[in-house]
Protein backbone atom coordinates (compact mmCIF):
# COMPACT_ATOMS: atom_id res chain seq x y z
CA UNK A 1 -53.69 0.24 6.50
CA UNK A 2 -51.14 0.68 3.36
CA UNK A 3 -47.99 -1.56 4.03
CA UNK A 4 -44.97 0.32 3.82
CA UNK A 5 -41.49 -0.81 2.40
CA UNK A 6 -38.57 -1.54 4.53
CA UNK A 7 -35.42 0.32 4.07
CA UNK A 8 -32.43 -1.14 5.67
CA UNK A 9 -31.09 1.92 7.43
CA UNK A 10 -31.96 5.78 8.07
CA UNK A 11 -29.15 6.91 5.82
CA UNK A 12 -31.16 5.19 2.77
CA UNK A 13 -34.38 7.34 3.73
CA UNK A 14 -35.16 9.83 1.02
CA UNK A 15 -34.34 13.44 2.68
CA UNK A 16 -33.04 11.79 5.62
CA UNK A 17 -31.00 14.46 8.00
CA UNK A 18 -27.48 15.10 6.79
CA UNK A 19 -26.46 14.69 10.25
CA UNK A 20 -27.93 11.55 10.45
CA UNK A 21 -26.28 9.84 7.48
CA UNK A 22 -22.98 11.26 9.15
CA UNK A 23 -23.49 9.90 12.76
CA UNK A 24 -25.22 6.28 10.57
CA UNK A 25 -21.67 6.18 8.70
CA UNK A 26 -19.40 6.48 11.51
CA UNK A 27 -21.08 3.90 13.58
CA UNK A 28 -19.34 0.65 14.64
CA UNK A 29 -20.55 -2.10 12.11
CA UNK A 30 -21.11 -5.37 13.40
CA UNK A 31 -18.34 -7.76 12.94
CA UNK A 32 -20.82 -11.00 12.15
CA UNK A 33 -22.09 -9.40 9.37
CA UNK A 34 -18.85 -8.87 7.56
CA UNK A 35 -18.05 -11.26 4.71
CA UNK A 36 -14.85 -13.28 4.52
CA UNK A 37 -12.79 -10.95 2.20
CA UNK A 38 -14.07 -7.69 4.10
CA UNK A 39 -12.67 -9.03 7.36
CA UNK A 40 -9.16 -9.95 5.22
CA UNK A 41 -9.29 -6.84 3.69
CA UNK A 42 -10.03 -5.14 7.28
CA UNK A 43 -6.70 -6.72 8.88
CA UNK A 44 -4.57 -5.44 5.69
CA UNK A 45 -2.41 -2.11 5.42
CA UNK A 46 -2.08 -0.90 2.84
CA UNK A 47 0.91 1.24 2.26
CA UNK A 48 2.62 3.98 -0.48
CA UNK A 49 5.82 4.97 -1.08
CA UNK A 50 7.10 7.37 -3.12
CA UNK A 51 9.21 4.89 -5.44
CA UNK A 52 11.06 5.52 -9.16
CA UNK A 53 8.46 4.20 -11.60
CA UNK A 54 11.24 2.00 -13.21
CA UNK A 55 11.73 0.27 -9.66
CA UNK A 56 7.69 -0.56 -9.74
CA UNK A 57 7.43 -1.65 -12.88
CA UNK A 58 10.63 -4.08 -12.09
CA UNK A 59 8.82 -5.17 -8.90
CA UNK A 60 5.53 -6.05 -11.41
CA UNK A 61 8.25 -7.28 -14.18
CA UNK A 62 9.20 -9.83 -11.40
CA UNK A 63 6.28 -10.55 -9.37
CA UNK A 64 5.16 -11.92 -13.17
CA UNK A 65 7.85 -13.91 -13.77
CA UNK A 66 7.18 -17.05 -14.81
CA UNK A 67 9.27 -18.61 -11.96
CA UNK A 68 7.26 -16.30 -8.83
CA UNK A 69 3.96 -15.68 -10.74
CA UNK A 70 1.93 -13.71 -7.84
CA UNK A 71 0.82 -10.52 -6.93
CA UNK A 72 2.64 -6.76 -7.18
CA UNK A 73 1.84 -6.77 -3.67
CA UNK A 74 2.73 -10.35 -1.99
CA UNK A 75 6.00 -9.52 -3.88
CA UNK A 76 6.45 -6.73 -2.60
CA UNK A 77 6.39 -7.39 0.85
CA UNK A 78 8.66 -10.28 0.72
CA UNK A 79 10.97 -7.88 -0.85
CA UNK A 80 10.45 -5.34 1.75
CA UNK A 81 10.79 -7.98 4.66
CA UNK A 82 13.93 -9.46 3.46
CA UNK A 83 15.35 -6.31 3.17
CA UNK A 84 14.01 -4.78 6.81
CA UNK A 85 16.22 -8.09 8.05
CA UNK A 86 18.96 -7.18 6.90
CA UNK A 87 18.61 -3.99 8.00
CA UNK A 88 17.82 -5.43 11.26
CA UNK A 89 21.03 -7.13 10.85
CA UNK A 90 23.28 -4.25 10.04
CA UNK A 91 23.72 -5.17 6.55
CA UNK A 92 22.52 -1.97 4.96
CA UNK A 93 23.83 0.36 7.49
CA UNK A 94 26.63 1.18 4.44
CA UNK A 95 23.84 2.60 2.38
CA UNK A 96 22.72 5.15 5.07
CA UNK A 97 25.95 6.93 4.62
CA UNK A 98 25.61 9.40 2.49
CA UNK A 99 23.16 11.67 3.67
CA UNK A 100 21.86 15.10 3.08
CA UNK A 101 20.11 17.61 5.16
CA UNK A 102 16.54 16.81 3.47
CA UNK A 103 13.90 19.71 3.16
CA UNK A 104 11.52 18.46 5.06
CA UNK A 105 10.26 19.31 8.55
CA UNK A 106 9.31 15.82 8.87
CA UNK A 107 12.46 14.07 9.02
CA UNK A 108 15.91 15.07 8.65
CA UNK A 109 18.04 13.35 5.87
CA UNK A 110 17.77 12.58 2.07
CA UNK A 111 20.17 9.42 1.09
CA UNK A 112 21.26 8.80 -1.75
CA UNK A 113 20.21 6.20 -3.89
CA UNK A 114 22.49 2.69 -4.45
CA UNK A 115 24.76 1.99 -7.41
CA UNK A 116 22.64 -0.86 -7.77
CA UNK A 117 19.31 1.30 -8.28
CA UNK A 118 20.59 1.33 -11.92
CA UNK A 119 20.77 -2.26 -12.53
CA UNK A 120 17.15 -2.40 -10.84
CA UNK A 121 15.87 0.56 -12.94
CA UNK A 122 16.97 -1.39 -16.31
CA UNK A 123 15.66 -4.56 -15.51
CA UNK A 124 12.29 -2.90 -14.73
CA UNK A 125 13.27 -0.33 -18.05
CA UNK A 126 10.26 -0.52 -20.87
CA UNK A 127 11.62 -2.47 -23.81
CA UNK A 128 14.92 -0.19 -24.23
CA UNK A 129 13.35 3.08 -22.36
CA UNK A 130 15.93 3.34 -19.70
């Protein structure tokens, strides 16, 4: 009798069944055989905004700074949960003033952006490219 080779899975079988590969891929995968980092990277959101480029690239300027030195993202988040306290506070509820009916179905107001967006925006500005 001719040995055959193992494949690990149906989806890998030459000319398996489209449908097959489709029902293989949407199966629960067992949690023991995740590594470390997939499990991490499992319990993580990831999120996108719509954000001025000159506010990222301060965000990277400063996440690089010698005195933080860490990721665009772990910065990030910091930044975003100091500021959802003070929101929580009532500290921004000044900035939520000036509002416009937005053109969007999904929500109902445009705001407009700080005075301080500029100083942000030039500390995040490409070597004189404000």
């Amino acid at each position: 009798m001719k040995k055959q080779q193992r494949v690990g899975g149906a989806a890998k079988v030459e000319g398996a069944d489209p449908e097959t590969k489709i029902w293989l891929s949407q199966g629960a995968r067992n949690p023991n055989s995740l590594t470390t980092k997939q499990k991490h990277d499992r319990a993580r959101v990831r999120a996108r905004y719509d954000i001025d480029p000159r506010l990222k690239t301060a965000i990277e300027k400063a996440a690089r700074s010698q005195n933080i030195d860490t990721s665009f993202s772990q910065f990030a988040e910091i930044l975003l949960t100091v500021a959802m306290n003070q929101y929580l506070d009532g500290k921004l509820n000044a900035y939520f003033q000036n509002s416009t009916a937005a053109n969007s179905m999904r929500f109902g107001f445009d705001y407009e952006l700080p005075d301080e967006f500029e100083r942000v925006a030039s500390y995040g500005a490409i070597d004189g490219a404000v």
